[in-house]
PDB file of N, CA and C in Angstrom:
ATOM      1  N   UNK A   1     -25.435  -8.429   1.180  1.00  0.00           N
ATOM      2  CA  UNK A   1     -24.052  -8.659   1.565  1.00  0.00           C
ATOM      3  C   UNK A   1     -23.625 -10.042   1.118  1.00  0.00           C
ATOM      4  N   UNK A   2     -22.314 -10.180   0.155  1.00  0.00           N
ATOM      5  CA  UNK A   2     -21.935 -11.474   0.244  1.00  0.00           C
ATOM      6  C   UNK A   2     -21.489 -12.256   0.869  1.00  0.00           C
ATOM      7  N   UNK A   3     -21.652 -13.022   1.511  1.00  0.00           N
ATOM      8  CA  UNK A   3     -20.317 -13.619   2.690  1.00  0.00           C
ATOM      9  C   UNK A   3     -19.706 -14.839   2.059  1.00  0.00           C
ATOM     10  N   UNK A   4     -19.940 -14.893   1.001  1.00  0.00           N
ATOM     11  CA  UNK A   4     -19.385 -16.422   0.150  1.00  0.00           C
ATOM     12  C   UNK A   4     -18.041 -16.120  -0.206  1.00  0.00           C
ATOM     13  N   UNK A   5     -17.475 -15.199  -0.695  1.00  0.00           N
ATOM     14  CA  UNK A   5     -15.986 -14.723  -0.790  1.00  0.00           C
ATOM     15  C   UNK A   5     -15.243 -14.429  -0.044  1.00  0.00           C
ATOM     16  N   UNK A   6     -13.405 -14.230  -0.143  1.00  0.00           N
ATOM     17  CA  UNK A   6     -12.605 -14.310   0.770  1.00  0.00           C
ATOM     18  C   UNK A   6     -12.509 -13.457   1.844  1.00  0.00           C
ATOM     19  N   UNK A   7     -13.565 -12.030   1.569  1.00  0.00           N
ATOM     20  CA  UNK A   7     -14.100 -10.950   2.538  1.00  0.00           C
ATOM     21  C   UNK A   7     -15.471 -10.526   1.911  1.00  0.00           C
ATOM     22  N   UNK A   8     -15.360  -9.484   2.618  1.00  0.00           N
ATOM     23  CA  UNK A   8     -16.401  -8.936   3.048  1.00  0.00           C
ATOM     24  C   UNK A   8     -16.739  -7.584   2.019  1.00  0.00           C
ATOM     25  N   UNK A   9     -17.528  -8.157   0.996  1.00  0.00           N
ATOM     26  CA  UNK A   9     -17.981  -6.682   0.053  1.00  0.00           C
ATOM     27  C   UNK A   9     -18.569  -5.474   0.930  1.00  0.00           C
ATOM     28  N   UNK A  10     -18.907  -5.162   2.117  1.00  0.00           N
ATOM     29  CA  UNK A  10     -18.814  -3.921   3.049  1.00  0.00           C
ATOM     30  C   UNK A  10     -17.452  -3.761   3.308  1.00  0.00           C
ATOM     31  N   UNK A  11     -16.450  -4.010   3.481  1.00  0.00           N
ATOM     32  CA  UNK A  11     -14.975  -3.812   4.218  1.00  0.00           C
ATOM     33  C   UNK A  11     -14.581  -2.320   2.880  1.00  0.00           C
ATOM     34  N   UNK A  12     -13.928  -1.625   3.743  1.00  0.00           N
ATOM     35  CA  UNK A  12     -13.400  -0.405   3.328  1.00  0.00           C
ATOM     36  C   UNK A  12     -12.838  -0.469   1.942  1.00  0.00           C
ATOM     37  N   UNK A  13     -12.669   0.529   1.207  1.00  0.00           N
ATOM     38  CA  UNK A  13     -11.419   0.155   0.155  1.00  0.00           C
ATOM     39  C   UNK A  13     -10.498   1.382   0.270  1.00  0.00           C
ATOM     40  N   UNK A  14      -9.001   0.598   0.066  1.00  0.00           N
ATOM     41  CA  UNK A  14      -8.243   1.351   0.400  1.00  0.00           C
ATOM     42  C   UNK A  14      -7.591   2.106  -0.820  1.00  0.00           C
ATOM     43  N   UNK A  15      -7.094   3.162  -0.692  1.00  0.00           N
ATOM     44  CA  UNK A  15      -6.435   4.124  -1.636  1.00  0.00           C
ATOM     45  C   UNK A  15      -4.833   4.547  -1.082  1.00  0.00           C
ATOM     46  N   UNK A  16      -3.765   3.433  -2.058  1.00  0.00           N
ATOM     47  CA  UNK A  16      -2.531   3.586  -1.465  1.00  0.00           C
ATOM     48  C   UNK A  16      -1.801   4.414  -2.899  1.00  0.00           C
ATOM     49  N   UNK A  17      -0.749   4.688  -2.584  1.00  0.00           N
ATOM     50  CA  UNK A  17      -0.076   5.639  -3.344  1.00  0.00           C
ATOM     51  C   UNK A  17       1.714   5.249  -2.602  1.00  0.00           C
ATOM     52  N   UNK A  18       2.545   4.643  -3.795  1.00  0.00           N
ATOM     53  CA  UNK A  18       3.729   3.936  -3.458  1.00  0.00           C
ATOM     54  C   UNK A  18       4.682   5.291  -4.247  1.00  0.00           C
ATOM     55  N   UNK A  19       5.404   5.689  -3.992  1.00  0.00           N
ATOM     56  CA  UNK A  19       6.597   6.870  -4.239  1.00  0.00           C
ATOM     57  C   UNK A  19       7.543   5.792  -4.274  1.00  0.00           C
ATOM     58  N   UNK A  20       8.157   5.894  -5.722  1.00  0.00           N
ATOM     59  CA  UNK A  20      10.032   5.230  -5.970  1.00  0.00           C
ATOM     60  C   UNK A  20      10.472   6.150  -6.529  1.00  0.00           C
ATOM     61  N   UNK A  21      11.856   5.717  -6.839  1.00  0.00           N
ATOM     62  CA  UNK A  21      12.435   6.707  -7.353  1.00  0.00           C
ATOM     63  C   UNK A  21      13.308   5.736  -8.603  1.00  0.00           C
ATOM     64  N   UNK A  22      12.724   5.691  -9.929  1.00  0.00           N
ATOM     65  CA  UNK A  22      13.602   5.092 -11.120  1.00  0.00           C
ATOM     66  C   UNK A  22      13.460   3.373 -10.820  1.00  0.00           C
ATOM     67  N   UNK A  23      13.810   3.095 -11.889  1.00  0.00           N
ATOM     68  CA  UNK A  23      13.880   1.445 -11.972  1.00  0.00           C
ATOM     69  C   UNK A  23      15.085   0.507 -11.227  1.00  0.00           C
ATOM     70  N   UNK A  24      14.764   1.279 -10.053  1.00  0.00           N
ATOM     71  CA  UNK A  24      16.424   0.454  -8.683  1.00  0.00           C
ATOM     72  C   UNK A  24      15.701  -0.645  -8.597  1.00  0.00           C
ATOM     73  N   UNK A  25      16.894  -1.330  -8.029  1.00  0.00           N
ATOM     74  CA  UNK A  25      16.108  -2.916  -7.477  1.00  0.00           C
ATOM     75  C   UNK A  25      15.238  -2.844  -6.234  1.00  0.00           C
ATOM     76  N   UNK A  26      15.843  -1.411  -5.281  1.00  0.00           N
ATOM     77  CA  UNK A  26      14.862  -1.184  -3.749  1.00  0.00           C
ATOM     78  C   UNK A  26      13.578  -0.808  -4.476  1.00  0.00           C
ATOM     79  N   UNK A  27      13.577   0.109  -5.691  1.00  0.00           N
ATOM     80  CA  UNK A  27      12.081   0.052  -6.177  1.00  0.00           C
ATOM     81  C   UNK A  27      11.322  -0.762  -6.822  1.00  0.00           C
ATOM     82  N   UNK A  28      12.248  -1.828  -7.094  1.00  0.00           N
ATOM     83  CA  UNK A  28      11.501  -2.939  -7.730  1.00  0.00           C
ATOM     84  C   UNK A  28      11.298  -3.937  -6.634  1.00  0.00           C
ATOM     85  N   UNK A  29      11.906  -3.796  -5.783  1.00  0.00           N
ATOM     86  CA  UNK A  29      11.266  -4.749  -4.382  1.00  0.00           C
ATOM     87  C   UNK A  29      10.432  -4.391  -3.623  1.00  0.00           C
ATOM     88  N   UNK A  30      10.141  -2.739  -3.328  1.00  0.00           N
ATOM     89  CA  UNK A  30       9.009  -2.489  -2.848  1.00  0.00           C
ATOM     90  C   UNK A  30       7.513  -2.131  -3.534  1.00  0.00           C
ATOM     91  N   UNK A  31       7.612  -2.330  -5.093  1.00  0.00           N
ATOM     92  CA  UNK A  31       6.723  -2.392  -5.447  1.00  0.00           C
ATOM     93  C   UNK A  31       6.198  -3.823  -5.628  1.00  0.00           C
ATOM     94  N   UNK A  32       6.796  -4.511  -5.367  1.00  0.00           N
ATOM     95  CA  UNK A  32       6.660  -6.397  -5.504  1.00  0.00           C
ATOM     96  C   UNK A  32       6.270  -6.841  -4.170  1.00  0.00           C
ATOM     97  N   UNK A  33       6.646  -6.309  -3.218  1.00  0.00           N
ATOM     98  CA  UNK A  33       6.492  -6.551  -1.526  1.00  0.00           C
ATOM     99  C   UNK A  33       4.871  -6.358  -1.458  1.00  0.00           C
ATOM    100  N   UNK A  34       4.357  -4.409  -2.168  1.00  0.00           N
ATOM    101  CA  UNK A  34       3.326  -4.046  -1.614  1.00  0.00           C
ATOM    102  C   UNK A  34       2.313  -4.727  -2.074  1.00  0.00           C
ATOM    103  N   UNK A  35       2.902  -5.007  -3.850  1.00  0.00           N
ATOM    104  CA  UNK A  35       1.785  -5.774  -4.422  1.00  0.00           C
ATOM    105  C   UNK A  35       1.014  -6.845  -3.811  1.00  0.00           C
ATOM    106  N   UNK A  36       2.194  -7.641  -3.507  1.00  0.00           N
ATOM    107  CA  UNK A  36       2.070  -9.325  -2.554  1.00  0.00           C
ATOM    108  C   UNK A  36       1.336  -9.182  -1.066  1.00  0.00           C
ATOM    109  N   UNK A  37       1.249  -8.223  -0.509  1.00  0.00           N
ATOM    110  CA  UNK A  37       0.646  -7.359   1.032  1.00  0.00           C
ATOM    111  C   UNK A  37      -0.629  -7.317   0.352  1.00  0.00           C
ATOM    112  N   UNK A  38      -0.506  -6.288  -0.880  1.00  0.00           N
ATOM    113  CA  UNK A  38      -2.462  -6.162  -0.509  1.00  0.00           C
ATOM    114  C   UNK A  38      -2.850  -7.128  -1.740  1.00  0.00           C
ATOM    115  N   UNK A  39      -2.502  -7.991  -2.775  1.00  0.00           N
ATOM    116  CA  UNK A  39      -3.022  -8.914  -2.712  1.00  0.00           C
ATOM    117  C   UNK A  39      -3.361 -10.535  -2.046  1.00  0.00           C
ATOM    118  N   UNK A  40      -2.415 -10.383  -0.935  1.00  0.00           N
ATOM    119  CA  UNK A  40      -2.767 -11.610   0.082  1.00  0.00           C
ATOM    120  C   UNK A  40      -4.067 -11.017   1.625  1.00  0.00           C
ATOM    121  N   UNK A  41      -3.629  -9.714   1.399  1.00  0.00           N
ATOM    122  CA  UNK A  41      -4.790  -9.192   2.445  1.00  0.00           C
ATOM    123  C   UNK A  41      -5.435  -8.477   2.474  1.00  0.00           C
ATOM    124  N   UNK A  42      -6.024  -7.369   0.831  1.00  0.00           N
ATOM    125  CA  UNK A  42      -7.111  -6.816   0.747  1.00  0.00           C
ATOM    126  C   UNK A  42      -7.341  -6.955  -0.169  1.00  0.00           C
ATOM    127  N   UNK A  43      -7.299  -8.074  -0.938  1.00  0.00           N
ATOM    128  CA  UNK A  43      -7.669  -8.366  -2.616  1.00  0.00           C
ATOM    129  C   UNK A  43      -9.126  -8.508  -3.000  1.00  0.00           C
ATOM    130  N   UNK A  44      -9.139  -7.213  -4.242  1.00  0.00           N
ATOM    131  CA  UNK A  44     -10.316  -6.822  -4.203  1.00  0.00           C
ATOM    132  C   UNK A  44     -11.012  -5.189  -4.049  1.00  0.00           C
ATOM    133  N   UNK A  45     -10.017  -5.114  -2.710  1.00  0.00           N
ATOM    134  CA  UNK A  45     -10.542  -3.779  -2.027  1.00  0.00           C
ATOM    135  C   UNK A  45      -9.538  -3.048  -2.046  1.00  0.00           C
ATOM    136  N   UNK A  46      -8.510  -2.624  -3.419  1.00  0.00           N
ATOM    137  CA  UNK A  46      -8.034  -1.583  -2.991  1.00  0.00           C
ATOM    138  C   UNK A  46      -7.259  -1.279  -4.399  1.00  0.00           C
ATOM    139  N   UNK A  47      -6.632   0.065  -4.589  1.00  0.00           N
ATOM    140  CA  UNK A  47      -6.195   0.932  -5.650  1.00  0.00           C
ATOM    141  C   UNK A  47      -4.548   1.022  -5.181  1.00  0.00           C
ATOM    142  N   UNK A  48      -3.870   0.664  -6.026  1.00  0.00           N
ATOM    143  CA  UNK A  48      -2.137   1.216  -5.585  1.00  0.00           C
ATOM    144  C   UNK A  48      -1.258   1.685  -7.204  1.00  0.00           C
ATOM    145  N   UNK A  49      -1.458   3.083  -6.563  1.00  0.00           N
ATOM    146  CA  UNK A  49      -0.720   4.164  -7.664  1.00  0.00           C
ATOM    147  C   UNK A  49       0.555   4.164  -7.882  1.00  0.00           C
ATOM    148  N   UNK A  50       1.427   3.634  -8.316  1.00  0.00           N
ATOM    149  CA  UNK A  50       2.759   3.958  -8.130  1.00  0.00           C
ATOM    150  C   UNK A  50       3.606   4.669  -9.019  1.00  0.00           C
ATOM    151  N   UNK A  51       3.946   5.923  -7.681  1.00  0.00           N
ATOM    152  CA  UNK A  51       4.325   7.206  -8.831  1.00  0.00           C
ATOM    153  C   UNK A  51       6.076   7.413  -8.444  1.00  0.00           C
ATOM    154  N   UNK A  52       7.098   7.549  -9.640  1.00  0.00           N
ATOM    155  CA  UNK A  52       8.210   7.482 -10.421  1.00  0.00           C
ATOM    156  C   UNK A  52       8.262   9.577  -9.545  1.00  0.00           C
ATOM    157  N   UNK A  53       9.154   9.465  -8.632  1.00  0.00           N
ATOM    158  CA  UNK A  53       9.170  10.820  -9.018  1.00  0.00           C
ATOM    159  C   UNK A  53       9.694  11.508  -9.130  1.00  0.00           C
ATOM    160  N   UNK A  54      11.118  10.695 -10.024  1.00  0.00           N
ATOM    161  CA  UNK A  54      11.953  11.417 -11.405  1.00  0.00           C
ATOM    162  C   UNK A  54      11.058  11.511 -12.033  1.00  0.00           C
ATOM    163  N   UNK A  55      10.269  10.938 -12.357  1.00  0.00           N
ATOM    164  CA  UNK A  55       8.948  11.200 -13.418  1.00  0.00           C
ATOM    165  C   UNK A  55       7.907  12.514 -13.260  1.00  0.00           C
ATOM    166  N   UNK A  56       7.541  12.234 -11.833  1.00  0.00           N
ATOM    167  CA  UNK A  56       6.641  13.457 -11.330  1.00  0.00           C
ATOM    168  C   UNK A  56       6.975  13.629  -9.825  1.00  0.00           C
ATOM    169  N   UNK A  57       7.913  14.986 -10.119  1.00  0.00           N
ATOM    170  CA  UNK A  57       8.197  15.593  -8.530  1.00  0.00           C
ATOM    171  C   UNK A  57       7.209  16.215  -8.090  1.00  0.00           C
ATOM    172  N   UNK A  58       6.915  16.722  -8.939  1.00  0.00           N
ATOM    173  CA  UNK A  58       5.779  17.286  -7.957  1.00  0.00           C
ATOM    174  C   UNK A  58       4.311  16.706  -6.975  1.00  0.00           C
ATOM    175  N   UNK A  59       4.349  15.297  -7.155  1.00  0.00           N
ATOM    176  CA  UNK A  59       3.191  14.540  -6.658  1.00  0.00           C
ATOM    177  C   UNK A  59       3.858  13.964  -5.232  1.00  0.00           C
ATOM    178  N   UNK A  60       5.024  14.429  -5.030  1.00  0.00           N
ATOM    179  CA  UNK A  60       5.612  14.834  -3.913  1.00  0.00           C
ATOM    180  C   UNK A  60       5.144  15.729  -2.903  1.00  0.00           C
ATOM    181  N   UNK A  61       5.032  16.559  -2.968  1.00  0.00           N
ATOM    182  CA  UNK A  61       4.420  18.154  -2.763  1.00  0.00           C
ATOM    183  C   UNK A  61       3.273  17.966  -1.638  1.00  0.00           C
ATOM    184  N   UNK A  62       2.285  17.406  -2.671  1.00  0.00           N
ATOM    185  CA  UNK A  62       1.331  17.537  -1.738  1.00  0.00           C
ATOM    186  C   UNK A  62       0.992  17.061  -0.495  1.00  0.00           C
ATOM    187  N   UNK A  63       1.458  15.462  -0.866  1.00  0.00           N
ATOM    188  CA  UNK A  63       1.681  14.579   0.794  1.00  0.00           C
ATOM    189  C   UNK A  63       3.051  14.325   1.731  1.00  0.00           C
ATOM    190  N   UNK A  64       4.076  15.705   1.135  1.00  0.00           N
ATOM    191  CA  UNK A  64       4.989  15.884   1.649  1.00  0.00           C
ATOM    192  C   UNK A  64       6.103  14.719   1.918  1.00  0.00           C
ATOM    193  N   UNK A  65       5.989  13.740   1.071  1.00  0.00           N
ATOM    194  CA  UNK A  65       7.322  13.233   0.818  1.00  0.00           C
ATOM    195  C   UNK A  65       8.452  12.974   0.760  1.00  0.00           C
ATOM    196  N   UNK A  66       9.358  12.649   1.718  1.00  0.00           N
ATOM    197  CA  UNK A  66      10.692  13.091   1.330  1.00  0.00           C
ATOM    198  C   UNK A  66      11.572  12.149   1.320  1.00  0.00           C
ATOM    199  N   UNK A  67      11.535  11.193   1.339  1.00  0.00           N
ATOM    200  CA  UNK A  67      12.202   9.908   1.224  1.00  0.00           C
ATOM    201  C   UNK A  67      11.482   8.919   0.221  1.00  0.00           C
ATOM    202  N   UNK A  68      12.428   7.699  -0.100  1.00  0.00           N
ATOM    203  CA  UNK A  68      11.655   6.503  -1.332  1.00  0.00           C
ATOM    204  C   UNK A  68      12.197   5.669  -1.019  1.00  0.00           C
ATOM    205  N   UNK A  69      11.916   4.209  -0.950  1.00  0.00           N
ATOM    206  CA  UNK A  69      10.427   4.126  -1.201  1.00  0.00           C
ATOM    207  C   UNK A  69       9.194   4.281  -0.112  1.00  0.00           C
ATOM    208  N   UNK A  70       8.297   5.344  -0.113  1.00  0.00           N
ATOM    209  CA  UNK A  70       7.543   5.577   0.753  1.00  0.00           C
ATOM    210  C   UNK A  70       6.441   4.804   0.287  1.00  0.00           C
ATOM    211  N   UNK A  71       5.263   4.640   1.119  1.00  0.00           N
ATOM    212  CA  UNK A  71       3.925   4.390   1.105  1.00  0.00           C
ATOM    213  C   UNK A  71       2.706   5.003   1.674  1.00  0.00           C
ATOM    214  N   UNK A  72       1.934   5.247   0.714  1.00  0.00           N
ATOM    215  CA  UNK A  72       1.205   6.570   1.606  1.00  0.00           C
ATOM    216  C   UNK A  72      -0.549   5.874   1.352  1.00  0.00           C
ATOM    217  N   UNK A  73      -0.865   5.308   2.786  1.00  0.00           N
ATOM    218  CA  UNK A  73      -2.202   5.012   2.581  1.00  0.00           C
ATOM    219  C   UNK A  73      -3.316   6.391   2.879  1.00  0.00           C
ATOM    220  N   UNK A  74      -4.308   6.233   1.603  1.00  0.00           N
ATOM    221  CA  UNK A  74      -5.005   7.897   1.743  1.00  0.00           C
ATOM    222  C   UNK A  74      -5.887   7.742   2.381  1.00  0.00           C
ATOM    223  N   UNK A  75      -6.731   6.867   1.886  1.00  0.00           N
ATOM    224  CA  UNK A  75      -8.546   5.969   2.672  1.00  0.00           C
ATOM    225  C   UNK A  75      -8.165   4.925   2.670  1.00  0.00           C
ATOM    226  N   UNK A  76      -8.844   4.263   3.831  1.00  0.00           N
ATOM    227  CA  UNK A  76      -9.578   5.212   4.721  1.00  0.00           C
ATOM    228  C   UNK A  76      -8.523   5.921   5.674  1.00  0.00           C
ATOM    229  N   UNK A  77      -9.289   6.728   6.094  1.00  0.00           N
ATOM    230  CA  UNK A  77      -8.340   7.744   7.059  1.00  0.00           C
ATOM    231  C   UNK A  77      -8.339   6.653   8.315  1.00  0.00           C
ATOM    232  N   UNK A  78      -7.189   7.506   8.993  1.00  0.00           N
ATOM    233  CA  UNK A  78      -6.155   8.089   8.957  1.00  0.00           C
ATOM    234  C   UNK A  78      -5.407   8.222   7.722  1.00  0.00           C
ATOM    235  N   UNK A  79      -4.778   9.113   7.240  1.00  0.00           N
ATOM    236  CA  UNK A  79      -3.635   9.109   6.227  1.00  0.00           C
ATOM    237  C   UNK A  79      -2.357   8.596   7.353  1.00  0.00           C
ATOM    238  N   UNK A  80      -1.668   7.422   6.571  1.00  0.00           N
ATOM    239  CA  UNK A  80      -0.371   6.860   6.950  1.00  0.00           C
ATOM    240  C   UNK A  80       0.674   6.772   6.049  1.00  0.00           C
ATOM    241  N   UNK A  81       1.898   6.707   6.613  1.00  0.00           N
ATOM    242  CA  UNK A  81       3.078   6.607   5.604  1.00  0.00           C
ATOM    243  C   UNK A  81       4.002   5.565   6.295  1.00  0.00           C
ATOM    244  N   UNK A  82       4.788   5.126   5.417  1.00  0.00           N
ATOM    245  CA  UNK A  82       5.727   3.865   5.718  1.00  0.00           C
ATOM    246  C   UNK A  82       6.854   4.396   5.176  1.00  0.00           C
ATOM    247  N   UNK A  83       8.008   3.943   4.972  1.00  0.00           N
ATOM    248  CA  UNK A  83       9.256   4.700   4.438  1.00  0.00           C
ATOM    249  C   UNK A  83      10.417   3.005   4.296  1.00  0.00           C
ATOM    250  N   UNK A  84      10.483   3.270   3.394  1.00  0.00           N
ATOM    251  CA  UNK A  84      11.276   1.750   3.426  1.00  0.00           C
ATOM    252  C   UNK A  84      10.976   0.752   2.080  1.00  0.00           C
ATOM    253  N   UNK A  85      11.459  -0.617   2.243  1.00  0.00           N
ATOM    254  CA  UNK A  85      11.267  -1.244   0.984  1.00  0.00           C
ATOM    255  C   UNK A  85       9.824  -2.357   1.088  1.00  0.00           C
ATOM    256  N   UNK A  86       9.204  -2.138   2.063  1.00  0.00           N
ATOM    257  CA  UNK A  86       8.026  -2.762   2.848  1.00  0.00           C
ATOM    258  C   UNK A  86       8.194  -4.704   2.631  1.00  0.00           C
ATOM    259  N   UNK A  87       9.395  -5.022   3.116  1.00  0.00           N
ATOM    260  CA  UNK A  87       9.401  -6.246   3.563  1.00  0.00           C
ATOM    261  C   UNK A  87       9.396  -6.761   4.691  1.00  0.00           C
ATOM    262  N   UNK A  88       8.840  -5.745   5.769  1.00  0.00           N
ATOM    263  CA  UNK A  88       8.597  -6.896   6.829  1.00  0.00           C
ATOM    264  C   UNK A  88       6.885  -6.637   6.887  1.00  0.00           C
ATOM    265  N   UNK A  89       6.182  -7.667   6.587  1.00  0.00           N
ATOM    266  CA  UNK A  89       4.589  -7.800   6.382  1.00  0.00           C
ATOM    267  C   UNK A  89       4.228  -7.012   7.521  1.00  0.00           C
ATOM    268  N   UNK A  90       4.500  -7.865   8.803  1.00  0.00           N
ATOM    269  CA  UNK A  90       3.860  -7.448   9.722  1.00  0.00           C
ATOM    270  C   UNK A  90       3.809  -5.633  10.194  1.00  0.00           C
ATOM    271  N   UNK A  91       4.734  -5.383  10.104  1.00  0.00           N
ATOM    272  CA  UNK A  91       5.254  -3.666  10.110  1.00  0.00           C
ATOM    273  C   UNK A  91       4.457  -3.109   9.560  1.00  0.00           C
ATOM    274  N   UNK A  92       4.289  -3.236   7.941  1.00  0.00           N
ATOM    275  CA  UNK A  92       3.629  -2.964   7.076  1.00  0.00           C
ATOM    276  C   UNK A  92       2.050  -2.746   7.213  1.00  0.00           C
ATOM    277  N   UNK A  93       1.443  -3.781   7.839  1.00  0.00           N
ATOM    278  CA  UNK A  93       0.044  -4.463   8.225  1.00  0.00           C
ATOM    279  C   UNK A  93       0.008  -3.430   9.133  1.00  0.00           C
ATOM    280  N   UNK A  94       0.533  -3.520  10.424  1.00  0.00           N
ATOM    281  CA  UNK A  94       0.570  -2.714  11.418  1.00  0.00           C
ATOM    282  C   UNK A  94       0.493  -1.045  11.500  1.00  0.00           C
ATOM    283  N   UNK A  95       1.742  -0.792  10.256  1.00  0.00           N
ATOM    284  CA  UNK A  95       1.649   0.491  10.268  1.00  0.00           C
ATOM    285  C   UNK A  95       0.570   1.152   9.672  1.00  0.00           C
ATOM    286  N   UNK A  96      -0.284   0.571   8.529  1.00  0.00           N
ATOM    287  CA  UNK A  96      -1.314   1.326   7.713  1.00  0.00           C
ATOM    288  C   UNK A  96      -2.438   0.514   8.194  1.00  0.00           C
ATOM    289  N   UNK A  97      -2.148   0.204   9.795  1.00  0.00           N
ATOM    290  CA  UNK A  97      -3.786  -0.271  10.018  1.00  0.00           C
ATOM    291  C   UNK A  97      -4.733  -1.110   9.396  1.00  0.00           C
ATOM    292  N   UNK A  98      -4.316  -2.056   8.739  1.00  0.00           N
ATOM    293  CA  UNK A  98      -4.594  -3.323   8.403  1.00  0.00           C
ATOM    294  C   UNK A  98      -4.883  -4.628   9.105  1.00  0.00           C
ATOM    295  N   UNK A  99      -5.980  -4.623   8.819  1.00  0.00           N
ATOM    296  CA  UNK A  99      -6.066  -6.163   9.684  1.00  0.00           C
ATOM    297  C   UNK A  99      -6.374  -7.274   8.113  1.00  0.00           C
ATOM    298  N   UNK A 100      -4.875  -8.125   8.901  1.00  0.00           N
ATOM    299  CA  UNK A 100      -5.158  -9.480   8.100  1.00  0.00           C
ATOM    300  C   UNK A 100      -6.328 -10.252   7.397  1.00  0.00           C
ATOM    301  N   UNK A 101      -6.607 -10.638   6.228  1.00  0.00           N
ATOM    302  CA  UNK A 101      -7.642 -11.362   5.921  1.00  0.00           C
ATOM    303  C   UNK A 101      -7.744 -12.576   6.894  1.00  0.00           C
ATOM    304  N   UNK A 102      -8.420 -12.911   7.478  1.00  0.00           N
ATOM    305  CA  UNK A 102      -9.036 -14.319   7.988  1.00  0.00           C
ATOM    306  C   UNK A 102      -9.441 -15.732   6.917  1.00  0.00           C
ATOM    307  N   UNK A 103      -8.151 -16.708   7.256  1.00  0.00           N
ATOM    308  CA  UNK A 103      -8.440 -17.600   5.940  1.00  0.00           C
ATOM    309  C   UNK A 103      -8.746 -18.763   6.887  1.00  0.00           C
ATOM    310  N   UNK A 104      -8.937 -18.772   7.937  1.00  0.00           N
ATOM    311  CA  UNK A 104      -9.768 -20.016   8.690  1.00  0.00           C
ATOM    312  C   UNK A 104     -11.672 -19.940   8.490  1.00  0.00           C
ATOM    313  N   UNK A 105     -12.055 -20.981   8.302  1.00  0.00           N
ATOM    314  CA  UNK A 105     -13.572 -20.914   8.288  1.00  0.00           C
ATOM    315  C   UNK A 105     -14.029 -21.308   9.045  1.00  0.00           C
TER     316      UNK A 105
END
């Protein structure tokens, strides 16, 4: 185990999946919001897909979708969703079960 880095190489990795819809500015702010979320608090540990879906409706479908900009964390389970342009951190943190990185030593 390392403990010399900003976490913990055991800590989960997460699998998020961001739904916009076209090059709006709400989709260009919530893909800039989520980026800035999980690279200030799971950097490192995690995958974020972000799927267009004028591009692909159908990747809609499966996790039942119906609004943009959504956020759909897959792993670890629970599966969660957010709906919005994800600028308030804490909401965000809160809603997909996130706990903050710890930057005190």
């Amino acid at each position: 185990m390392n403990t010399d880095g900003p976490f913990d190489d055991t800590a989960e990795r997460y699998k998020l999946r961001l739904f916009i819809t076209g090059s709006t500015p709400r989709s260009a702010r919530a893909i800039q919001n989520m980026r800035q979320i999980c690279d200030e608090n799971l950097k490192g540990r995690y995958d974020l897909e972000v799927i267009d879906v004028y591009e692909d409706p159908e990747a809609t479908k499966e996790l039942q979708v119906i609004a943009t900009p959504t956020l759909v964390k897959i792993l670890p389970e629970p599966l969660r969703r957010i709906i919005g342009d994800l600028s308030d951190k804490e909401r965000v943190l809160a809603g997909l079960n996130i706990l903050p990185l710890r930057t005190d030593d």
